[in-house]
Protein backbone atom coordinates (compact mmCIF):
# COMPACT_ATOMS: atom_id res chain seq x y z
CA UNK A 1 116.36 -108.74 -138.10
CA UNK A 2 115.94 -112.41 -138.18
CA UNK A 3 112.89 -113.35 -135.76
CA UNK A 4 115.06 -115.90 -133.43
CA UNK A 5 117.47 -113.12 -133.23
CA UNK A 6 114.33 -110.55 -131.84
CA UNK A 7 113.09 -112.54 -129.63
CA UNK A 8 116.26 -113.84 -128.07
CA UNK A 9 119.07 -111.19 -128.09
CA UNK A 10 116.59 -108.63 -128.09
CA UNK A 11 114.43 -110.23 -125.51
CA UNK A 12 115.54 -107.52 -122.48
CA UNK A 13 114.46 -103.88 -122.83
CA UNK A 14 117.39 -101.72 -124.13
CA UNK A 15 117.61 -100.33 -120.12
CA UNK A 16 117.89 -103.27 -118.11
CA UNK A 17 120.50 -104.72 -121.21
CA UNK A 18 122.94 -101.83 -121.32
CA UNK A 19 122.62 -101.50 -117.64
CA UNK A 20 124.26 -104.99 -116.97
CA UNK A 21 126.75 -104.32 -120.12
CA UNK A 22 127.84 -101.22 -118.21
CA UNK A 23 128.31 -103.47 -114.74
CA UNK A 24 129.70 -106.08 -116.71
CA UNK A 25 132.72 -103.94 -117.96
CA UNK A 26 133.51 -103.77 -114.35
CA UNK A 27 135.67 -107.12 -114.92
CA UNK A 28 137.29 -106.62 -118.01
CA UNK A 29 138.77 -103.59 -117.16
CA UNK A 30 139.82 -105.14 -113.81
CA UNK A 31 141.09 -107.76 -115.67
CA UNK A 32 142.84 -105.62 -117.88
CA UNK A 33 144.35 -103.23 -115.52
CA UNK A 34 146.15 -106.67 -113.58
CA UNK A 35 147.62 -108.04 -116.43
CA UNK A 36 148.91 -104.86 -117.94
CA UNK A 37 150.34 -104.15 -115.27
CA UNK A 38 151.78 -107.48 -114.33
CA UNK A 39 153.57 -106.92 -117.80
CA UNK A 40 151.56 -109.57 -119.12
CA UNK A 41 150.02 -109.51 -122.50
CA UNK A 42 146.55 -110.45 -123.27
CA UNK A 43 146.04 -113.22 -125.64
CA UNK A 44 143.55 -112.95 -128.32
CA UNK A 45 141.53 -116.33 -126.81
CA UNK A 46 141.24 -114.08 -123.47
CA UNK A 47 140.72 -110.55 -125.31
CA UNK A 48 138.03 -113.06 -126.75
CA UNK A 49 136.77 -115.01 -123.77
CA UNK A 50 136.19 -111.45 -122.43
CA UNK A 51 134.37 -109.99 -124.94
CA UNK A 52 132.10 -113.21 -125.43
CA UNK A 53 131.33 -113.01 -121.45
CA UNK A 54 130.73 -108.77 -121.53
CA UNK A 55 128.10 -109.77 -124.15
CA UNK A 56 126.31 -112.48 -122.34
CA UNK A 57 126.62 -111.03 -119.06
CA UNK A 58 122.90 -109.40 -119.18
CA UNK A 59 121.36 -112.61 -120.33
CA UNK A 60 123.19 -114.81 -117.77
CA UNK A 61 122.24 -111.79 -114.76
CA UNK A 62 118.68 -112.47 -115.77
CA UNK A 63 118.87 -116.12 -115.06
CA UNK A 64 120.48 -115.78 -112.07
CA UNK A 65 117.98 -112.66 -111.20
CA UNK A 66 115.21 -114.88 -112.21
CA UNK A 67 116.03 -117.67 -110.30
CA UNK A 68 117.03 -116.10 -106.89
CA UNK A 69 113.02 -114.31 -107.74
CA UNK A 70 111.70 -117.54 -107.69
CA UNK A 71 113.37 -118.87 -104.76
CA UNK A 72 113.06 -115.02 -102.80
CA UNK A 73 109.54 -114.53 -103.67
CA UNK A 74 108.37 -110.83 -102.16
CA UNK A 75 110.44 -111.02 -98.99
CA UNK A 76 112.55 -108.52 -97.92
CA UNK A 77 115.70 -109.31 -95.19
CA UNK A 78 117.66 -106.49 -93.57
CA UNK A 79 121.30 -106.75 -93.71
CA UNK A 80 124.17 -105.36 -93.36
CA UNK A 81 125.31 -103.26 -96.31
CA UNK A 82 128.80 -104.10 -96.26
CA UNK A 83 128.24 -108.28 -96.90
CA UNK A 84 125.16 -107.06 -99.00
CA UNK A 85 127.86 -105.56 -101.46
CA UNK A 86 130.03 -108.33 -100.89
CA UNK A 87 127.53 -110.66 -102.37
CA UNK A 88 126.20 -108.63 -104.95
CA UNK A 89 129.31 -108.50 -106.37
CA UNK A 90 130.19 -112.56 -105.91
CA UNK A 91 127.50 -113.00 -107.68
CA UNK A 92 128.24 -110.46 -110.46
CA UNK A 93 131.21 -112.22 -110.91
CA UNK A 94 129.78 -115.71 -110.82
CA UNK A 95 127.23 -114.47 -113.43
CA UNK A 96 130.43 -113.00 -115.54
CA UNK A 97 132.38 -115.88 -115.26
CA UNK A 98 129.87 -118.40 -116.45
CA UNK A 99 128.04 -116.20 -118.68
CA UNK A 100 128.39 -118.20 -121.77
CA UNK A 101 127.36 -121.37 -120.11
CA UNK A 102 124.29 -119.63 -118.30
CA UNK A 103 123.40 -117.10 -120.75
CA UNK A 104 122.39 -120.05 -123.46
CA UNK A 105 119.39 -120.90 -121.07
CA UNK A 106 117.90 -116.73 -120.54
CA UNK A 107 118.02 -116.64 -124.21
CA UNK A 108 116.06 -120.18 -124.11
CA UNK A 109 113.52 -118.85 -121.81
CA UNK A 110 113.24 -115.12 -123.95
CA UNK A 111 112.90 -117.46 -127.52
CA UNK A 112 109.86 -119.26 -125.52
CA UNK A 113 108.66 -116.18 -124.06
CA UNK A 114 108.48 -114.29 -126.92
CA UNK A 115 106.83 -116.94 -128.91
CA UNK A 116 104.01 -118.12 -127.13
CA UNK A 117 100.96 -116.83 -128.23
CA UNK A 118 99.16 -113.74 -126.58
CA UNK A 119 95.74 -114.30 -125.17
């Protein structure tokens, strides 16, 4: 495989990748499920649109991941579980909607990664 290619796309571990694919199906099928039956057809651009976003989803979950991290550091809050699930899955959502304008800058940061040297 091309070198860009390994150290982008193939910049998560197999585990944490197919993980988020799996989670990421979530809203496809959901999406799916309401327009079929709505009696609404799915256009190819959405078929498309969905299958471009499914893709990206793990890369644009490690931004966001990354970034709440950052902000987060090691501190832990006690919540309730019921808005704990409501956010998690916002923010799945956020994450799946804009995956193909936030996945461009994980794959950014994996390219760099990847290529600095080792010491």
């Amino acid at each position: 495989m091309h070198p860009v290619l390994t150290k982008t796309f193939g910049g998560l571990s197999g585990s944490y990748y197919l993980r988020h694919f799996i989670f990421g199906l979530v809203f496809p099928f959901f999406i799916y499920t309401m327009t079929s039956r709505g009696g609404q057809p799915l256009h190819l651009s959405m078929i498309l649109m969905m299958v471009v976003n499914t893709l990206l989803y793990p890369y644009s979950r490690f931004v966001y991941e990354s970034v709440v991290n950052f902000i987060m550091g090691e501190n832990v809050f006690f919540v309730n579980a019921v808005f704990l699930l409501v956010v998690k899955a916002a923010s799945m959502l956020f994450c799946w909607l804009c995956a193909m304008l936030v996945a461009p800058l994980g794959l950014a940061y994996l390219y760099y990664h990847h290529s600095r040297p080792r010491h």
